[in-house]
PDB file of N, CA and C in Angstrom:
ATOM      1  N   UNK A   1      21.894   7.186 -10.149  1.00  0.00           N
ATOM      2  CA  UNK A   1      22.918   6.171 -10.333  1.00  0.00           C
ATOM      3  C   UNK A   1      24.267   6.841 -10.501  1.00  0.00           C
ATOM      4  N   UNK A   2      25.121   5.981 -10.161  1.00  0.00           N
ATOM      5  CA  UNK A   2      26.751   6.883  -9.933  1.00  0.00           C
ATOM      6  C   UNK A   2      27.057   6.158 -11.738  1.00  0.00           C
ATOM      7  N   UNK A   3      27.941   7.763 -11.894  1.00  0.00           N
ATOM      8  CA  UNK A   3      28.791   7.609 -13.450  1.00  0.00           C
ATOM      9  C   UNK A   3      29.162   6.299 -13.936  1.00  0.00           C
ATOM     10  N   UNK A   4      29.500   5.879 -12.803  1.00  0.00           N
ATOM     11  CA  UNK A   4      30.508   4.396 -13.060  1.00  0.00           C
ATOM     12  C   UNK A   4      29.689   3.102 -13.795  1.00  0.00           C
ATOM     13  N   UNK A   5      28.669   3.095 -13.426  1.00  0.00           N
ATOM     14  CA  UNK A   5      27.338   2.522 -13.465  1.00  0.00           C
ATOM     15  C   UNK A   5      27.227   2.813 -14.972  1.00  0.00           C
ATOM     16  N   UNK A   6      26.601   3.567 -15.582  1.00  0.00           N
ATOM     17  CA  UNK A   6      26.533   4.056 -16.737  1.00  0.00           C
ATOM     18  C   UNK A   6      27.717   4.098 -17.952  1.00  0.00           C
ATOM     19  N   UNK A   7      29.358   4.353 -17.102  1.00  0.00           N
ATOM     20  CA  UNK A   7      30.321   3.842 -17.917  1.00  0.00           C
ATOM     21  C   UNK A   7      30.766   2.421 -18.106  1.00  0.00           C
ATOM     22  N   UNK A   8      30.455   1.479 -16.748  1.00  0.00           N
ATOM     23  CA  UNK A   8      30.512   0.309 -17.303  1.00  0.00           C
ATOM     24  C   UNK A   8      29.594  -0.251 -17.740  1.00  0.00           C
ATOM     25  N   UNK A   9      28.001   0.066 -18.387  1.00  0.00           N
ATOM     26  CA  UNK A   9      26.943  -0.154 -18.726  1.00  0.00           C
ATOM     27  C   UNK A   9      26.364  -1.335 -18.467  1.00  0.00           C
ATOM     28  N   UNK A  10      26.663  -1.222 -16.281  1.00  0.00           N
ATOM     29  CA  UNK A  10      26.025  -2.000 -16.174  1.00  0.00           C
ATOM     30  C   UNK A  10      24.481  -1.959 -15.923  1.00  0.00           C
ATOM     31  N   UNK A  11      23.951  -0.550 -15.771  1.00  0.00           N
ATOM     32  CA  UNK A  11      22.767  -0.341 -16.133  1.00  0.00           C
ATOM     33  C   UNK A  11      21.597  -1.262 -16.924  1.00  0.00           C
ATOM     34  N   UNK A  12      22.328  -1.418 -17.900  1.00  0.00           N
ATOM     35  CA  UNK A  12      21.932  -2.070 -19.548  1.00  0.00           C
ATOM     36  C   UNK A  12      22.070  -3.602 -19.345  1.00  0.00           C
ATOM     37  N   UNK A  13      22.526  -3.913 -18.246  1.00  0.00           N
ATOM     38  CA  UNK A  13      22.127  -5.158 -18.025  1.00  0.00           C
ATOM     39  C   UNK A  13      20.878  -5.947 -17.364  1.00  0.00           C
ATOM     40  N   UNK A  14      20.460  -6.900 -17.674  1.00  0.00           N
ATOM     41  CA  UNK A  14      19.199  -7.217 -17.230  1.00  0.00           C
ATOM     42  C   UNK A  14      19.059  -7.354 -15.427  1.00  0.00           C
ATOM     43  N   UNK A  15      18.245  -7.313 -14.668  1.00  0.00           N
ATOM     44  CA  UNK A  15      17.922  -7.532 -13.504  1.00  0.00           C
ATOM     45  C   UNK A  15      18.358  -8.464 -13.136  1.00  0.00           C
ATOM     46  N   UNK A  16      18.656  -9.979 -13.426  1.00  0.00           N
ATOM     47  CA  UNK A  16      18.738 -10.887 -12.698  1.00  0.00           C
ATOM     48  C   UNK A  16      20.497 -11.060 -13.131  1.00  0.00           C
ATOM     49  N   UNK A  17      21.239 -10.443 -14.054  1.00  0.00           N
ATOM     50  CA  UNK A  17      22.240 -10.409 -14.334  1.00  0.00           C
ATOM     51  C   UNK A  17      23.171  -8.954 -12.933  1.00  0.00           C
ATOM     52  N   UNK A  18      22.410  -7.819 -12.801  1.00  0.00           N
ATOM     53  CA  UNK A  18      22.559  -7.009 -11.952  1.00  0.00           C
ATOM     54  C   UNK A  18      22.708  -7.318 -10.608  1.00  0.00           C
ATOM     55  N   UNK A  19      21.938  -8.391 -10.163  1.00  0.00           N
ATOM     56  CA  UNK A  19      21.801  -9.213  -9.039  1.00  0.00           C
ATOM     57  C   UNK A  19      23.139  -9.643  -8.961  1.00  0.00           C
ATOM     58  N   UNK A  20      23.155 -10.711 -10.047  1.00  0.00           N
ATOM     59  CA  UNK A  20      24.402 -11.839  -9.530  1.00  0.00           C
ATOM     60  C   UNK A  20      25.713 -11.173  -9.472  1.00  0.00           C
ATOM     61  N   UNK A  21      25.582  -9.498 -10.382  1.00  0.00           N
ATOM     62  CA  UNK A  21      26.763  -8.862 -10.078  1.00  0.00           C
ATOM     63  C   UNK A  21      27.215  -8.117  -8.608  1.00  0.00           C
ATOM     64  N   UNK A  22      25.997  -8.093  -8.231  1.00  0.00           N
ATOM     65  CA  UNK A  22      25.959  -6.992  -7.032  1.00  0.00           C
ATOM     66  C   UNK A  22      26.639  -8.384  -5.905  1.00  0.00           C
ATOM     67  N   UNK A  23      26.046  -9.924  -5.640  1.00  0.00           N
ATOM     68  CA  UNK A  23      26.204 -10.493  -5.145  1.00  0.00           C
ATOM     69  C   UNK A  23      27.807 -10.984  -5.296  1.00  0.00           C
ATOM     70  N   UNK A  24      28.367 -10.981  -6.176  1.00  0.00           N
ATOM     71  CA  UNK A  24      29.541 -11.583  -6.925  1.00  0.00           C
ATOM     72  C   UNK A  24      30.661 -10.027  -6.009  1.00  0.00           C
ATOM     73  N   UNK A  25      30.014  -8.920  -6.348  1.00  0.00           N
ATOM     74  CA  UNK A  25      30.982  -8.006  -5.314  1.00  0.00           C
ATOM     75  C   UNK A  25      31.072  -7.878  -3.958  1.00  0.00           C
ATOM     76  N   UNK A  26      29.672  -8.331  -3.643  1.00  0.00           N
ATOM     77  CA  UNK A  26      29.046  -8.045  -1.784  1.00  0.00           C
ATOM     78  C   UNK A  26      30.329  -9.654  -1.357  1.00  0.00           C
ATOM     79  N   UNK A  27      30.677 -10.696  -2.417  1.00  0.00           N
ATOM     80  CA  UNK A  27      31.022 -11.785  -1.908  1.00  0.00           C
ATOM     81  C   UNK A  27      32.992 -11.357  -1.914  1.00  0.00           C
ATOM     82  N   UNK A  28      33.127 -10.717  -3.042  1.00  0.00           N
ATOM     83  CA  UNK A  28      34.261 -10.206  -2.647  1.00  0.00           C
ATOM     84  C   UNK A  28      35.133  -9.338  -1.900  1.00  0.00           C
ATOM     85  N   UNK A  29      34.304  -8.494  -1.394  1.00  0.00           N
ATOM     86  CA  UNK A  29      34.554  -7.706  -0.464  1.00  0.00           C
ATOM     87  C   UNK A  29      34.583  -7.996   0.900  1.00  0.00           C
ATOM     88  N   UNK A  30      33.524  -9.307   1.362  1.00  0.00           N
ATOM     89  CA  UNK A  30      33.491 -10.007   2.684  1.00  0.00           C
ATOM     90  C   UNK A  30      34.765 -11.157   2.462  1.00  0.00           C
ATOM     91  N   UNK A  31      35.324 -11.188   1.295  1.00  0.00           N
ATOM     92  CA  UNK A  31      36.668 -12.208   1.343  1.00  0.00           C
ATOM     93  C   UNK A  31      37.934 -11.347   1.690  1.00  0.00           C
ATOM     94  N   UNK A  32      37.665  -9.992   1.163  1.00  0.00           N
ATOM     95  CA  UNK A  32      38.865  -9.170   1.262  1.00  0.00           C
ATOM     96  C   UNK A  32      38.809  -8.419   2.577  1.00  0.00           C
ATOM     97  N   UNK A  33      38.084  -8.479   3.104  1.00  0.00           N
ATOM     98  CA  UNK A  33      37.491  -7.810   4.675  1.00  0.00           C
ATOM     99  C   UNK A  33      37.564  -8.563   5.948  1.00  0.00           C
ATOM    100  N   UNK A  34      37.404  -9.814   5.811  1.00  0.00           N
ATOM    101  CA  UNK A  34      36.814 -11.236   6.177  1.00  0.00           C
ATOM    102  C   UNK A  34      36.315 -10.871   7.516  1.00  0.00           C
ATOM    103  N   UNK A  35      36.103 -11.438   8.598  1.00  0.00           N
ATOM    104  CA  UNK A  35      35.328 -11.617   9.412  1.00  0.00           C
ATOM    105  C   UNK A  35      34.941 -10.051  10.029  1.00  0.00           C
ATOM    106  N   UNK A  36      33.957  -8.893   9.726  1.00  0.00           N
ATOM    107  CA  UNK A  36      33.486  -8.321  10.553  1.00  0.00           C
ATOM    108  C   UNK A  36      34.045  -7.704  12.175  1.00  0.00           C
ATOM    109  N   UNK A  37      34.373  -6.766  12.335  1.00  0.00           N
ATOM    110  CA  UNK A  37      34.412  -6.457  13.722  1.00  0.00           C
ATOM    111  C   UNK A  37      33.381  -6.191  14.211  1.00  0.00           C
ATOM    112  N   UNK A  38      32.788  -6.631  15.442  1.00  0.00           N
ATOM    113  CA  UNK A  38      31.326  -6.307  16.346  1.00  0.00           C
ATOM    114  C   UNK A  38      31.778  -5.511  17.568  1.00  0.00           C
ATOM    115  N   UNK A  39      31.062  -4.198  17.897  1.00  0.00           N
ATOM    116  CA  UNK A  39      31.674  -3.217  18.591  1.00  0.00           C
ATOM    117  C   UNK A  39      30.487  -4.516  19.806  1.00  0.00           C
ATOM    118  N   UNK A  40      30.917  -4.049  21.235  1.00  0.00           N
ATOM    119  CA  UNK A  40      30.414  -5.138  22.560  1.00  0.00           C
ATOM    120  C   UNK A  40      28.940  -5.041  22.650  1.00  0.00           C
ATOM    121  N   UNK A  41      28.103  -3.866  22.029  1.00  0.00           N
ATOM    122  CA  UNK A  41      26.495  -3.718  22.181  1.00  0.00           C
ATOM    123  C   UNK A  41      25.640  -5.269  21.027  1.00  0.00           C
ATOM    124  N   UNK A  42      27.038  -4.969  20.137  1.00  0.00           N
ATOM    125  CA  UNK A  42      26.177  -5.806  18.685  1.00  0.00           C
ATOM    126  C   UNK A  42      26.526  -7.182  18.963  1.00  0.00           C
ATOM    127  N   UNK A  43      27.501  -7.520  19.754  1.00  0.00           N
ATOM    128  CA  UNK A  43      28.352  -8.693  19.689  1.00  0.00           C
ATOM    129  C   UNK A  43      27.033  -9.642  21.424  1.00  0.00           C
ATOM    130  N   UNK A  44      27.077  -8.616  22.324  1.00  0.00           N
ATOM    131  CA  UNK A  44      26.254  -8.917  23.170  1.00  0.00           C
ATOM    132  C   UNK A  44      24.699  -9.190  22.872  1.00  0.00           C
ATOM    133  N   UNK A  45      24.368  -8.725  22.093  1.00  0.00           N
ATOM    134  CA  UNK A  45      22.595  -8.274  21.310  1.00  0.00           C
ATOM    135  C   UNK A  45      22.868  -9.961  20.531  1.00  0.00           C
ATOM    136  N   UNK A  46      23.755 -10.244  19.812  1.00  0.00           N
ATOM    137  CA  UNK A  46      23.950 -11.348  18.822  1.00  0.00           C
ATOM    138  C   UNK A  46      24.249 -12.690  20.068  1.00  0.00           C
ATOM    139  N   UNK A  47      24.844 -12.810  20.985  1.00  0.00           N
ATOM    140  CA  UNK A  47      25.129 -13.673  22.014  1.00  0.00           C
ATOM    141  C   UNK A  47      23.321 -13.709  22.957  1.00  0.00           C
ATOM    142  N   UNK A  48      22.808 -12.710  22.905  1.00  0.00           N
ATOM    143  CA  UNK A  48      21.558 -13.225  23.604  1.00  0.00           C
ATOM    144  C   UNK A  48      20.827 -13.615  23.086  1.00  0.00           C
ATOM    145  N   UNK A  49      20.441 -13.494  21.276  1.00  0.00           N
ATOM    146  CA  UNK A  49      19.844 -13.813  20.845  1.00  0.00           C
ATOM    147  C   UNK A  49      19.623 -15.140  20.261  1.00  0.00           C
ATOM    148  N   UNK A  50      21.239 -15.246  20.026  1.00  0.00           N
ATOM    149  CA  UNK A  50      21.646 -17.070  19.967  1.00  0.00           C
ATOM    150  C   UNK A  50      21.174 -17.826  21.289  1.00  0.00           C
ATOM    151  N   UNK A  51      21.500 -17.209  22.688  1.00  0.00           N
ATOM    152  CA  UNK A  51      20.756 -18.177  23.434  1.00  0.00           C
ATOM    153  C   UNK A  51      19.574 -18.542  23.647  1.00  0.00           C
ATOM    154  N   UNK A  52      18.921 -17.234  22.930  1.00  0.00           N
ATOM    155  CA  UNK A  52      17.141 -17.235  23.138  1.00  0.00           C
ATOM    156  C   UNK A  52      16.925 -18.446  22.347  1.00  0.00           C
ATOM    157  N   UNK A  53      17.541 -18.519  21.177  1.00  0.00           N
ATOM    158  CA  UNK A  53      16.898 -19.504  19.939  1.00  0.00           C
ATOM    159  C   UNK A  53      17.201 -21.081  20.418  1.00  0.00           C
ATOM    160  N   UNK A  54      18.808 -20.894  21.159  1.00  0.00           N
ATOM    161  CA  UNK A  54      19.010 -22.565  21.380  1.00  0.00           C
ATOM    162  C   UNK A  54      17.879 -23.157  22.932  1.00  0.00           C
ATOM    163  N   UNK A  55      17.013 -21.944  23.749  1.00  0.00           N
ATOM    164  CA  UNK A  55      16.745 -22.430  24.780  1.00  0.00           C
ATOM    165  C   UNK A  55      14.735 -22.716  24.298  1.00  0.00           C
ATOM    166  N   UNK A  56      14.966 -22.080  23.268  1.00  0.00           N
ATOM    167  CA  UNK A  56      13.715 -22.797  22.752  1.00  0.00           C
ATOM    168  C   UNK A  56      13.337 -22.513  21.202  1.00  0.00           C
ATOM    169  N   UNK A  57      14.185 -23.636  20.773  1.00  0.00           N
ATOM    170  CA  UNK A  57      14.714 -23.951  19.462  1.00  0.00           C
ATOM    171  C   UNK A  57      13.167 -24.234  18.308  1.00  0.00           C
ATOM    172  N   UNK A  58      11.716 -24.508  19.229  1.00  0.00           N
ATOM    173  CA  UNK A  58      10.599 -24.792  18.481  1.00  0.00           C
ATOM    174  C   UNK A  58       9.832 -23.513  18.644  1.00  0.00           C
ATOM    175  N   UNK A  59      10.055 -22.461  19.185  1.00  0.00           N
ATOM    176  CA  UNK A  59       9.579 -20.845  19.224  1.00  0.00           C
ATOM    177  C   UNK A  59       9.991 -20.400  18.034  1.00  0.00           C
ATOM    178  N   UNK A  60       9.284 -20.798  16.973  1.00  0.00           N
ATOM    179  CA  UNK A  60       9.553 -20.136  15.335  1.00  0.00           C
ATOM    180  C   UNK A  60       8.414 -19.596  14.912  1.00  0.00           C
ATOM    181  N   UNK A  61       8.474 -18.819  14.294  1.00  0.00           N
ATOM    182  CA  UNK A  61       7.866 -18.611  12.934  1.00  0.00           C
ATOM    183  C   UNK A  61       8.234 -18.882  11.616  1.00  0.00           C
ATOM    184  N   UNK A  62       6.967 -19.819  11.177  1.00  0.00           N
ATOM    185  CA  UNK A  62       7.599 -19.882   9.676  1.00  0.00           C
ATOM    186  C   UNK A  62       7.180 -18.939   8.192  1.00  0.00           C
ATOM    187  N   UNK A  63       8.241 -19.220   7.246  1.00  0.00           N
ATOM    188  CA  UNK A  63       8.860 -18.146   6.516  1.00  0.00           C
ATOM    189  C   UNK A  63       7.312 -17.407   5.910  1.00  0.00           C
ATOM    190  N   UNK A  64       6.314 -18.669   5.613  1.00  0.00           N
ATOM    191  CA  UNK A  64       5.471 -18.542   4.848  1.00  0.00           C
ATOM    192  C   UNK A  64       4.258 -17.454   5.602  1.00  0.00           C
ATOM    193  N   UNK A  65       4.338 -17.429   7.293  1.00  0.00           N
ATOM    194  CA  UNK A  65       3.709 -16.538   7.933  1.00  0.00           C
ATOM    195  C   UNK A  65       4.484 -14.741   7.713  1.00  0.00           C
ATOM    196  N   UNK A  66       5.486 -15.230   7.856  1.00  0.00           N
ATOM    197  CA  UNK A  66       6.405 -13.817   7.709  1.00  0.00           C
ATOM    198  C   UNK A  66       6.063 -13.191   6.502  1.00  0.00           C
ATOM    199  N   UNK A  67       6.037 -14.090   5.377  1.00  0.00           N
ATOM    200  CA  UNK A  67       6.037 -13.391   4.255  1.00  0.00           C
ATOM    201  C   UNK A  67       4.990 -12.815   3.944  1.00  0.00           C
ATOM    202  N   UNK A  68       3.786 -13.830   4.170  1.00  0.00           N
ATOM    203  CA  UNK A  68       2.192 -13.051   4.456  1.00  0.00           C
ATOM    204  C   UNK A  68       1.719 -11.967   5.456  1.00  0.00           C
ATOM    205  N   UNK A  69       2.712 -11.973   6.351  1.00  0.00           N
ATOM    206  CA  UNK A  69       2.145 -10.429   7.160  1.00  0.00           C
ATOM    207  C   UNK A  69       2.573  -9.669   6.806  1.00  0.00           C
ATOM    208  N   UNK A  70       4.001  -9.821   6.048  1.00  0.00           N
ATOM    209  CA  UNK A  70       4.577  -8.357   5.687  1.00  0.00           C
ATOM    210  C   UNK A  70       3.910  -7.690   4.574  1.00  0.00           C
ATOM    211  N   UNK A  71       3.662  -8.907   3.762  1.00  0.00           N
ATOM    212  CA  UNK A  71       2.757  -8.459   2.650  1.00  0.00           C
ATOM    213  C   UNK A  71       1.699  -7.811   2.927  1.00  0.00           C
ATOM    214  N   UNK A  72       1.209  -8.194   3.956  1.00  0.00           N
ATOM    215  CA  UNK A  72      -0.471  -7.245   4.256  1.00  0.00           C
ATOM    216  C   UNK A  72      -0.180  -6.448   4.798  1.00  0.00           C
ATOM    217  N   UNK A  73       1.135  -6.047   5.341  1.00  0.00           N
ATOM    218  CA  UNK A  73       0.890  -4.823   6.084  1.00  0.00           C
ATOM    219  C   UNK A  73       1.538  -3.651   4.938  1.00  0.00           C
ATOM    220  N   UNK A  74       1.899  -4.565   4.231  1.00  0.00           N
ATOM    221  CA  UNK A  74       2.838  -3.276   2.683  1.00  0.00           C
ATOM    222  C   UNK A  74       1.568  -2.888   2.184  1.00  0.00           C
ATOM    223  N   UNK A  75       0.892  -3.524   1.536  1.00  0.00           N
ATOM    224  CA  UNK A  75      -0.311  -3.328   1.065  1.00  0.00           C
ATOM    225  C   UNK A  75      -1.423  -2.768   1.938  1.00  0.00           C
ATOM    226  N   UNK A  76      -1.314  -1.902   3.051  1.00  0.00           N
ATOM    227  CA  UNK A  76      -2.108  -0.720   4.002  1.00  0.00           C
ATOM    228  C   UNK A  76      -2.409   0.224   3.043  1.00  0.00           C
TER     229      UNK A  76
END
């Protein structure tokens, strides 16, 4: 853990308090940054993938399958 961590003791704070801090900075930094630049590979990769989803919008998986395979495959 970096010094800073330990001098503002946020260490010593509970887990779900650590969370909402980490989230509370990840949210300020995307306000002070704001929209992302996408170099043309990521921006193209993100444009095909949006069309894949709108041209067949019922080709899902749901969350509850995802979460169960990943789980079985962590647990190998």
């Amino acid at each position: 853990m970096g010094q800073l961590i330990h001098d503002l003791g946020i260490d010593r704070l509970p887990v779900d308090e650590r969370i909402a801090l980490v989230r509370d900075i990840w949210d300020s930094v995307a306000r002070d940054n704001g929209t992302p630049t996408l170099d043309e590979a990521t921006r193209a990769e993100l444009e095909r993938r949006l069309a894949e989803d709108e041209a067949s919008p019922d080709d899902v998986v749901d969350w509850e399958t995802i979460k169960r395979d990943a789980q079985a495959r962590w647990r190998r």
